[in-house]
Protein backbone atom coordinates (compact mmCIF):
# COMPACT_ATOMS: atom_id res chain seq x y z
CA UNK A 1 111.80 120.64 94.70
CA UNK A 2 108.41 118.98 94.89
CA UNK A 3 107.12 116.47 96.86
CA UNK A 4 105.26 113.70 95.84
CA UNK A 5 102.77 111.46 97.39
CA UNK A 6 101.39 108.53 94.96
CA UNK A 7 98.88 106.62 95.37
CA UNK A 8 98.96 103.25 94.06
CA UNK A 9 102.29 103.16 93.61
CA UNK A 10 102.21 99.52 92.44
CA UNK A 11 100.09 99.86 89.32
CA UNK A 12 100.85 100.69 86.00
CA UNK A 13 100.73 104.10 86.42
CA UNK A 14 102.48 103.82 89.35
CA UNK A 15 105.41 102.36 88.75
CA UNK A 16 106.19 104.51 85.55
CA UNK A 17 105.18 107.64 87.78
CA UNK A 18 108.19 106.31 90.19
CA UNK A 19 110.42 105.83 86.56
CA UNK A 20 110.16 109.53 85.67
CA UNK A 21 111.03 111.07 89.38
CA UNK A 22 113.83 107.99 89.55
CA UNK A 23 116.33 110.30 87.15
CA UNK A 24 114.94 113.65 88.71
CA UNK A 25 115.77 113.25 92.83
CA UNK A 26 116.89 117.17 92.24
CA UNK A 27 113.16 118.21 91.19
CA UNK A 28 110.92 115.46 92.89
CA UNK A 29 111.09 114.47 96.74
CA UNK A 30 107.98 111.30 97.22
CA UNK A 31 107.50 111.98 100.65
CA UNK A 32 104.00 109.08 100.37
CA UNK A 33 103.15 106.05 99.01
CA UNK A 34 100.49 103.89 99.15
CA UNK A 35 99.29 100.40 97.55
CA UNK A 36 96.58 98.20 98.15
CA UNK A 37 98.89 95.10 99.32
CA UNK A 38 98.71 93.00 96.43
CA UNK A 39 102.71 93.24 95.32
CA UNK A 40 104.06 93.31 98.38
CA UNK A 41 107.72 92.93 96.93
CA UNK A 42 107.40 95.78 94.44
CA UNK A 43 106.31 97.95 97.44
CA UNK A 44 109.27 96.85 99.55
CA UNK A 45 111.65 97.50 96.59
CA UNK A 46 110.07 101.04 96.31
CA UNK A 47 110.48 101.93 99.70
CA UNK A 48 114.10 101.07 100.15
CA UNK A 49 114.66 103.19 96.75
CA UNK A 50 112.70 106.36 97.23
CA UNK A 51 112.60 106.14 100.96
CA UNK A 52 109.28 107.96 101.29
CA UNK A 53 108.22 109.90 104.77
CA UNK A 54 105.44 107.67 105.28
CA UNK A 55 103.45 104.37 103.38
CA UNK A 56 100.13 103.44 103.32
CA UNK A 57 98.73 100.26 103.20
CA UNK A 58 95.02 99.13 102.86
CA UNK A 59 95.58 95.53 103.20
CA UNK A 60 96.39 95.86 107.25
CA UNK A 61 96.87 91.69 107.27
CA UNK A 62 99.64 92.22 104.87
CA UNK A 63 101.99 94.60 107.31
CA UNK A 64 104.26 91.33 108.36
CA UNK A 65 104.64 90.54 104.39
CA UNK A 66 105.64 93.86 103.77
CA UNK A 67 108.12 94.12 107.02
CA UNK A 68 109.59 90.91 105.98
CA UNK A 69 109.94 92.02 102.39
CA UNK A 70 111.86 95.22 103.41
CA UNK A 71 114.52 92.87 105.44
CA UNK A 72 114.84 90.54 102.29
CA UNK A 73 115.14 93.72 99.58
CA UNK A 74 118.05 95.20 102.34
CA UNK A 75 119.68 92.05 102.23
CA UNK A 76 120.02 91.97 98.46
CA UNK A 77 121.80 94.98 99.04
CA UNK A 78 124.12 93.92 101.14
CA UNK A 79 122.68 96.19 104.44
CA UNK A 80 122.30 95.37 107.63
CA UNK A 81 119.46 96.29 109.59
CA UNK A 82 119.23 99.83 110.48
CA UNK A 83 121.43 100.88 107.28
CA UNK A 84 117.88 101.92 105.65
CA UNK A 85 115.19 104.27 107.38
CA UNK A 86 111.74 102.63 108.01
CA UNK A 87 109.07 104.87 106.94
CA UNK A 88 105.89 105.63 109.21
CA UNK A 89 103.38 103.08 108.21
CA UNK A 90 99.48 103.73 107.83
CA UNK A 91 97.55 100.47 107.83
CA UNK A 92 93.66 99.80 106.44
CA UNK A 93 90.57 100.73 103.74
CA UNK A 94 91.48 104.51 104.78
CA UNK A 95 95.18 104.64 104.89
CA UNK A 96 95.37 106.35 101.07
CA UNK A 97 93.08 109.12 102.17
CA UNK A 98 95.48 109.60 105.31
CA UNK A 99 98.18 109.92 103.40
CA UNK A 100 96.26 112.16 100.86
CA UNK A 101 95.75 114.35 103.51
CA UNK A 102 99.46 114.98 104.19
CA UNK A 103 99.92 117.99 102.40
CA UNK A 104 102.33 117.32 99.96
CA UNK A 105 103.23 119.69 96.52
CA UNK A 106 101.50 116.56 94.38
CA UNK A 107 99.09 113.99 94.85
CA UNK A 108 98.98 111.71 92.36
CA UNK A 109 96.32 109.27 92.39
CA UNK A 110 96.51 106.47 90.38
CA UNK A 111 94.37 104.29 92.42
CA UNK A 112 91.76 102.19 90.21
CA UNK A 113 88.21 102.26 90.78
CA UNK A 114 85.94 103.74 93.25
CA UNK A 115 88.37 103.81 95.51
CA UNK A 116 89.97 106.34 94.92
CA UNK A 117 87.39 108.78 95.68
CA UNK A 118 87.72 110.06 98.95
CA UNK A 119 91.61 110.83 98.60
CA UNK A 120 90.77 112.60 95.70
CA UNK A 121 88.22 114.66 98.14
CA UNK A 122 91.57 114.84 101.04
CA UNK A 123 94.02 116.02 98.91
CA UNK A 124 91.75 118.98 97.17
CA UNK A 125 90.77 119.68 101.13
CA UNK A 126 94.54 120.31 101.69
CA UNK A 127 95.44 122.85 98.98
CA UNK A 128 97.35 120.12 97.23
CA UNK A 129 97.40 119.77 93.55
CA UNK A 130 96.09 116.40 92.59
CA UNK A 131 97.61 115.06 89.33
CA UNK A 132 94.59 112.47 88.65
CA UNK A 133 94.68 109.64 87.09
CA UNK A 134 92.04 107.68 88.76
CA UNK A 135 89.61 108.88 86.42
CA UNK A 136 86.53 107.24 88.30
CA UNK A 137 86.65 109.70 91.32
CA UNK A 138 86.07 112.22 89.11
CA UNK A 139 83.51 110.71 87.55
CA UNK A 140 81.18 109.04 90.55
CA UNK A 141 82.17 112.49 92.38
CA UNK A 142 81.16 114.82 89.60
CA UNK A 143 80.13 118.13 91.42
CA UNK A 144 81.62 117.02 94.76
CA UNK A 145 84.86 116.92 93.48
CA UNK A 146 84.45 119.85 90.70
CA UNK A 147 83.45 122.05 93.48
CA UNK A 148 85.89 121.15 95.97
CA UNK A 149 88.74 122.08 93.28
CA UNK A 150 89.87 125.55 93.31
CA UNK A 151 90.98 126.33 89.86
CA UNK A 152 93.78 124.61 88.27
CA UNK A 153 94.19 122.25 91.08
CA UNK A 154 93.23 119.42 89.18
CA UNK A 155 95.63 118.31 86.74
CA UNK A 156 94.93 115.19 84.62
CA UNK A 157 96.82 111.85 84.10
CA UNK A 158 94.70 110.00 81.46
CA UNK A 159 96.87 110.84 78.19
CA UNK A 160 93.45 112.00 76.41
CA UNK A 161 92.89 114.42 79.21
CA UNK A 162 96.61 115.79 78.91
CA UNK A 163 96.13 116.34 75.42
CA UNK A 164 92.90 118.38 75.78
CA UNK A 165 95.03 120.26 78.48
CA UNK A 166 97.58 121.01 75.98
CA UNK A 167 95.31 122.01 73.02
CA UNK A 168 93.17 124.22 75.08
CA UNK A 169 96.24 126.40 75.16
CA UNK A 170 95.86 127.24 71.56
CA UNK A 171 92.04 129.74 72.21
CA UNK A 172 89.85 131.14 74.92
CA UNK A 173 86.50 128.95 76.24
CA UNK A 174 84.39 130.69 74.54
CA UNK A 175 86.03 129.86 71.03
CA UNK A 176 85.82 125.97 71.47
CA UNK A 177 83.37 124.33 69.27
CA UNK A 178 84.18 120.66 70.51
CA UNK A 179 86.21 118.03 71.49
CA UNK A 180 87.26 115.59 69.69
CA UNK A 181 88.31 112.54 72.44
CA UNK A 182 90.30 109.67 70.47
CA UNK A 183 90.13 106.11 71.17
CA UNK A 184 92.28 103.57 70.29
CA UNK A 185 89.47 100.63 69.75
CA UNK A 186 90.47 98.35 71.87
CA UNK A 187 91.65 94.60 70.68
CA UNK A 188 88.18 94.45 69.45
CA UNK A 189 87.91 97.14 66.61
CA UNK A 190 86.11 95.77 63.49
CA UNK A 191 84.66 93.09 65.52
CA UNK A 192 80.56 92.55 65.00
CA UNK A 193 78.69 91.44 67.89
CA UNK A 194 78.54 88.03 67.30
CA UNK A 195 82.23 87.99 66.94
CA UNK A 196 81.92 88.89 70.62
CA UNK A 197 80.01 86.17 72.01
CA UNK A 198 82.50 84.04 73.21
CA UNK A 199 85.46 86.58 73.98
CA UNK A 200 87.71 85.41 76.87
CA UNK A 201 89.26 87.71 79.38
CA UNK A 202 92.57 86.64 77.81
CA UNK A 203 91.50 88.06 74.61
CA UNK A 204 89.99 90.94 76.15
CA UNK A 205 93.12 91.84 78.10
CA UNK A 206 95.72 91.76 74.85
CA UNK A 207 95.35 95.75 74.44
CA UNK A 208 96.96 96.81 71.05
CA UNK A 209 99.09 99.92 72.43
CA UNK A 210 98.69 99.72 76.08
CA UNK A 211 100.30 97.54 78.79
CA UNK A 212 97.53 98.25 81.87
CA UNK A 213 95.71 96.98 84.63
CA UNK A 214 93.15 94.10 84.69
CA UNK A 215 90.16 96.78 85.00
CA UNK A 216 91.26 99.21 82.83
CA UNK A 217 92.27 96.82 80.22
CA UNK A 218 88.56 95.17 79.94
CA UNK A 219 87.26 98.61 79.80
CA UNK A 220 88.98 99.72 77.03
CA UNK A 221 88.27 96.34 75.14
CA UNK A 222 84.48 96.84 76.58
CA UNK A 223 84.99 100.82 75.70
CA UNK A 224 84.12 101.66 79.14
CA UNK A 225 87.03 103.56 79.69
CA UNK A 226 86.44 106.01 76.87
CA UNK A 227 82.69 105.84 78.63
CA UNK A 228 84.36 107.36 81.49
CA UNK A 229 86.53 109.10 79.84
CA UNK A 230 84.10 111.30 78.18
CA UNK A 231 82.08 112.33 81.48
CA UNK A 232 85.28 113.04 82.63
CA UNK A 233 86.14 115.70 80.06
CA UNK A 234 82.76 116.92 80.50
CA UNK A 235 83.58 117.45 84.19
CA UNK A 236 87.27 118.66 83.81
CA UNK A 237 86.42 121.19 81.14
CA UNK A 238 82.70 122.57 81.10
CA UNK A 239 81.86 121.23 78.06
CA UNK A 240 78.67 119.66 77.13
CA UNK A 241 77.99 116.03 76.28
CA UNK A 242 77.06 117.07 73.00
CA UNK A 243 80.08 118.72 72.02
CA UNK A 244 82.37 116.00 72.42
CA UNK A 245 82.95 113.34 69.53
CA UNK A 246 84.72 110.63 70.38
CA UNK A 247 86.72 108.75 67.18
CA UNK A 248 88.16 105.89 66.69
CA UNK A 249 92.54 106.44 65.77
CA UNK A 250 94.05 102.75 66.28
CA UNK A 251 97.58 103.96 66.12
CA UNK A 252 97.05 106.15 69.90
CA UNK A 253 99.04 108.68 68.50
CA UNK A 254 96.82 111.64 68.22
CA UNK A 255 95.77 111.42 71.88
CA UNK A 256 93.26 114.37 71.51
CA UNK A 257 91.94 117.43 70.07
CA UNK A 258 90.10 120.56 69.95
CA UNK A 259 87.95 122.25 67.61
CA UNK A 260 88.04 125.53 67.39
CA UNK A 261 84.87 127.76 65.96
CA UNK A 262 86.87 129.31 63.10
CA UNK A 263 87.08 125.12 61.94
CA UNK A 264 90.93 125.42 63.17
CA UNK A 265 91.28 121.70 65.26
CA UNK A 266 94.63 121.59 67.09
CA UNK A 267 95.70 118.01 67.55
CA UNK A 268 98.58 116.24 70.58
CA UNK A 269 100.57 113.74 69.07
CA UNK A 270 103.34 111.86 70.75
CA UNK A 271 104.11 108.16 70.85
CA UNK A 272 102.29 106.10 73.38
CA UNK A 273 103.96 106.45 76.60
CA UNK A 274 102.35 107.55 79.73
CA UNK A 275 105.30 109.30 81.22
CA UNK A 276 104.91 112.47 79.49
CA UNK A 277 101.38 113.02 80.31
CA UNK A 278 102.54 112.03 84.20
CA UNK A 279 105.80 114.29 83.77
CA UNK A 280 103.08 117.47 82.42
CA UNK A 281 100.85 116.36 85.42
CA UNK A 282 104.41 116.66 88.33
CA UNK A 283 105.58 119.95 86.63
CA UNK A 284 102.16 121.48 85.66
CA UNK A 285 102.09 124.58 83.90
CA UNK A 286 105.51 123.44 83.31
CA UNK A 287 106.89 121.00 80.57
CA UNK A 288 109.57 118.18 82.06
CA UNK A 289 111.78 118.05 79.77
CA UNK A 290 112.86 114.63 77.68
CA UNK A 291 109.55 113.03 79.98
CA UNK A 292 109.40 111.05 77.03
CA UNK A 293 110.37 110.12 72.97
CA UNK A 294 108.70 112.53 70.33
CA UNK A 295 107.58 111.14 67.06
CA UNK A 296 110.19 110.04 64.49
CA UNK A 297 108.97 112.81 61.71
CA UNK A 298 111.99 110.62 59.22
CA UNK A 299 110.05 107.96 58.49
CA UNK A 300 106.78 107.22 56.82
CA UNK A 301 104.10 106.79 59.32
CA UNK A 302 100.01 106.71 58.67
CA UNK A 303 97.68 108.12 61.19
CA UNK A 304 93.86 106.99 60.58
CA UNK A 305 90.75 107.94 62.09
CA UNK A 306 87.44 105.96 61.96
CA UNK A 307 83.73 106.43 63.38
CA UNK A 308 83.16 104.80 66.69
CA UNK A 309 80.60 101.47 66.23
CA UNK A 310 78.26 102.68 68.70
CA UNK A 311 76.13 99.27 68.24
CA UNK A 312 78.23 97.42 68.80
CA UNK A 313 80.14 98.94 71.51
CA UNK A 314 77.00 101.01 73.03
CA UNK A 315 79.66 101.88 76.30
CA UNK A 316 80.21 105.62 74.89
CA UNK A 317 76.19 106.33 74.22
CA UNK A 318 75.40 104.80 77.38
CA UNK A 319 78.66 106.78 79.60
CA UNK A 320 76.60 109.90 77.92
CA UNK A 321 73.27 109.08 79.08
CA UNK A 322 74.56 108.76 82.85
CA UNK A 323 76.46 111.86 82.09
CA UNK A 324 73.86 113.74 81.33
CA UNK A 325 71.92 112.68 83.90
CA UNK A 326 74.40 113.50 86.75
CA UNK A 327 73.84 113.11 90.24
CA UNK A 328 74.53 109.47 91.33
CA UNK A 329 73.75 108.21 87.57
CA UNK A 330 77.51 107.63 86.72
CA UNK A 331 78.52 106.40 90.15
CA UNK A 332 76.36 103.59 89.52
CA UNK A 333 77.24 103.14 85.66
CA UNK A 334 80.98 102.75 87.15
CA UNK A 335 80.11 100.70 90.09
CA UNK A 336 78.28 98.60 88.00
CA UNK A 337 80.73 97.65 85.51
CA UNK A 338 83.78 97.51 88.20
CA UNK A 339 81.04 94.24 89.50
CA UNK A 340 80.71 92.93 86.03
CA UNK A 341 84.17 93.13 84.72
CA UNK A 342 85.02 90.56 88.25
CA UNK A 343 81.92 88.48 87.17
CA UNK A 344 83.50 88.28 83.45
CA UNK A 345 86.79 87.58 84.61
CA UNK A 346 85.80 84.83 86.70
CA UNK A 347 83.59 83.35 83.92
CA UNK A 348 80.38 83.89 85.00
CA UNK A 349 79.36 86.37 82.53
CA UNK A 350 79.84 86.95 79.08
CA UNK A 351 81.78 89.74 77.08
CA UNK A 352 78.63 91.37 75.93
CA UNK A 353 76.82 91.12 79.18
CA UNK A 354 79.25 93.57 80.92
CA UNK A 355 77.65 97.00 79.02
CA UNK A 356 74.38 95.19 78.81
CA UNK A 357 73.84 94.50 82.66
CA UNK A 358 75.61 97.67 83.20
CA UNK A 359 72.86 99.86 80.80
CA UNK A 360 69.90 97.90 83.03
CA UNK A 361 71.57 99.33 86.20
CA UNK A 362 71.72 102.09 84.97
CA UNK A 363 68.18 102.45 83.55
CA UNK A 364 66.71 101.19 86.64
CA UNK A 365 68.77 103.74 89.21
CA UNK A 366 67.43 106.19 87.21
CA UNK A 367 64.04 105.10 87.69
CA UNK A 368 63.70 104.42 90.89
CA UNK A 369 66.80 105.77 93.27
CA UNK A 370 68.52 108.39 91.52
CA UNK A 371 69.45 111.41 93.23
CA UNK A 372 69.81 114.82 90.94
CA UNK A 373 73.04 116.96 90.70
CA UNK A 374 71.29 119.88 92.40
CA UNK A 375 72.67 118.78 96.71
CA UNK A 376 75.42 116.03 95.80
CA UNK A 377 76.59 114.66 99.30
CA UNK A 378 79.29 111.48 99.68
CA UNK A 379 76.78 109.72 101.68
CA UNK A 380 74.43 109.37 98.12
CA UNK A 381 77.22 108.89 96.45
CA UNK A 382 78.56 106.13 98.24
CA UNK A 383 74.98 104.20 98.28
CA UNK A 384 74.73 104.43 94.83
CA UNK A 385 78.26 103.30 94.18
CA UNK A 386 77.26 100.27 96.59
CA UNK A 387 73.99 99.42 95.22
CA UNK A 388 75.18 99.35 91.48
CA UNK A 389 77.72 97.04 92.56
CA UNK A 390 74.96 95.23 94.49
CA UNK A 391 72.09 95.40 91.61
CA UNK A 392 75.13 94.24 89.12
CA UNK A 393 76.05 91.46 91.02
CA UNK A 394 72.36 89.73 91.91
CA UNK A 395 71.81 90.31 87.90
CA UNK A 396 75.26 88.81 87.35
CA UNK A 397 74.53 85.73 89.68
CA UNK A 398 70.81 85.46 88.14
CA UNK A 399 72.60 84.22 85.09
CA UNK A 400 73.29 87.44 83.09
C-alpha cells in the first residue's frame, strides 16, 4: 500500500486525485493533505472521508472555519463528537512544504502557481516520489529542481507529460528526433486578433474539453499553459527547445507524441480525463488498472491536427525564448502572467495584454536582472518570481 500526501487537495486535480484512491483504500493510504483555505467545506468533507495523518493549511485565519466545518460534516453523518479522529493540523504560507516533507510513498502536488515550488524542492529532499502536476515549479525551478531529482523520481501529472512518458517507452534517447506536444486551442482557436480585443474572462474561462481552475483555464485560452508546458518537457526530458513542435488537435485526444529518427511517431490517445494520467503518476512504472474509459474504437470518430497561430497566440514562441534562456528567465515569464491573468480577471487589462505585458517582462529581465543557469540558487529564483509579479503589476496599473 502507498501513501499519499496531496497537495491542493481542493482543486481540480485534487479532488479527482481523491476520486481514483476513493475505490482503491487497499492500494492507496493519504496520510497528507493540504489546501490553501479557500473551500473550507470540501476540505472538511475530505478529511472526515480519507481521514489523513495530518492537514495543512496556508490560510492560518481560516483554522476556526475549518474546525467548525468538521463538526457540521460529522453531524450530517449522524456522529457525535469524538466518533471521527482529528488529524494533526499545520497552519500558514509554509504548511504544504511541511507536509511535503513528511516522507510519504507519493507526493502529489497539484498546487497552482509559484507556490508550489518549495514543496516540490521538500519532497525530492525526502526520497519521495513527487507525482507533479504543478507544472510551474518545474518550470521557475528548472535546474534546482532537475538536479535535486534523482532519476525517475519525478513523475508527471499534466496529461501531455504522461503521454510523452508513455511513448518514450517505445526507443532509447538517443533515437528521438522530437516531440510533438499537442494542444487543444483553447476556446479561442480560429480566432484573429482583433476577434480578441474585447474577450471577457467569462469567455476566456469556457475551455472546450477541460473543466479547470481559474489560472489554468486563462492560460490555456491565452496558450500560456502549453508555454509552460513546453519548458517543462524540455526540463523533464533533455530535449531541446528546438525539437519540440507543438500542434494544434482540438479533440484532446492524442495527448502527445514522439518522433522517432527512423520517421516512426508513436502517439497516446485516450479520452479526456485526468484520472488516468494521475492513476500512471500513484502506480508509476505501474499501470492502475480501469483509472479511466478507453476510446470507443465502434464508432466513427475524426482526430485533426492543425499548425499552432503563433501570431496570434505568440505564448508558445515567447515560453521558448525564456526557455532557452534559463536561469530566472521563465520564473519571471510565469510570475508575470500569474499578475496579469488577476489584472484581466478583475478588468483592468485586456485579453491581449496578458502575453503582451508578459513578453515586456520578460524582455526587460533579460536585459537588465537576469541571472544565467550556470549557479541557480532559490534566493534568485524567488526575486525574480517577485519582481515579475512586481514589474507586471506597475505595467498593469500604468494602464496596460
Amino acid at each position: 500500500m502507498r501513501s499519499i500526501v496531496l497537495l491542493g487537495s481542493t482543486g481540480s486535480i485534487g479532488t479527482q486525485t481523491l476520486d481514483v484512491i476513493a475505490s482503491r483504500r487497499d492500494q492507496f493510504r493519504v496520510t497528507g493533505l493540504s489546501a490553501s483555505g479557500g473551500n473550507i467545506e470540501l476540505l472538511a468533507r475530505q478529511i472526515i472521508e480519507f481521514e489523513p495523518e495530518t492537514v495543512a493549511l496556508a490560510k492560518a485565519s481560516a483554522a476556526n472555519d475549518l474546525q467548525r466545518a468538521l463538526y457540521a460534516v460529522a453531524g450530517e453523518r449522524g456522529w457525535a463528537q469524538g466518533e471521527y479522529r482529528l488529524p494533526k493540523f499545520i497552519f500558514g504560507p509554509n504548511a504544504s512544504t511541511q507536509l511535503a516533507a513528511s516522507g510519504a510513498d507519493v507526493v502529489l502536488n497539484a498546487i497552482t502557481g509559484a507556490a508550489g515550488l518549495e514543496p516540490t524542492l521538500a519532497a525530492l529532499a525526502v526520497g519521495s516520489t513527487l507525482a507533479l502536476a504543478n507544472k510551474e515549479s518545474l518550470v521557475i525551478g528548472g535546474r534546482l529542481v532537475t538536479e535535486a531529482a534523482k532519476p525517475g523520481q519525478i513523475v508527471p501529472v499534466d496529461s501531455e507529460h504522461s503521454a510523452f512518458a508513455q511513448a518514450l517507452r517505445s526507443g532509447r534517447a538517443d533515437e528521438v528526433r522530437r516531440l510533438i506536444l499537442t494542444a487543444s486551442g483553447g476556446p479561442f482557436r480560429g480566432k484573429t486578433r482583433d476577434e480578441l480585443t474585447d474577450v471577457t474572462p467569462q469567455q476566456a474561462m469556457a475551455h472546450p474539453t477541460w473543466d479547470m481552475g481559474r489560472v489554468i483555464t486563462i492560460n490555456s485560452a491565452t496558450l500560456v499553459n502549453k508555454g509552460l508546458e513546453l519548458i517543462e518537457a524540455a526540463l523533464l526530458y533533455d530535449i531541446d527547445f528546438d525539437d519540440i513542435t507543438v500542434t494544434v488537435h482540438p479533440q484532446s485526444i492524442v495527448h502527445s507524441m514522439v518522433e522517432f529518427h527512423d520517421g516512426s511517431t508513436i502517439a497516446q490517445a485516450s479520452p479526456p480525463d485526468m484520472r488516468m494520467p494521475i492513476g500512471i503518476a500513484l502506480t508509476w512504472p505501474e499501470r492502475l488498472k480501469d483509472a479511466a474509459r478507453p476510446c470507443d474504437w465502434t464508432t466513427a470518430a475524426t482526430w485533426t491536427f492543425e499548425p499552432l497561430d503563433n501570431d496570434t497566440f505568440p505564448a508558445v514562441e515567447l515560453a521558448r525564448r525564456a526557455g532557452r534562456a534559463a536561469g530566472t528567465a521563465p520564473a519571471v515569464y510565469n510570475a508575470a502572467n500569474e499578475a496579469c491573468v488577476d489584472a484581466f480577471w478583475d478588468g483592468r487589462i485586456g485579453f491581449l495584454d496578458i502575453t503582451r505585458i508578459v513578453g515586456e517582462c520578460v524582455e526587460e529581465h533579460l536585459a537588465t536582472g537576469h541571472t544565467a543557469d550556470a549557479d541557480p540558487t532559490l534566493d534568485a529564483v524567488l526575486a525574480a518570481d517577485a519582481w515579475g509579479r512586481s514589474r507586471a503589476a506597475e505595467i498593469a496599473g500604468a494602464g496596460a
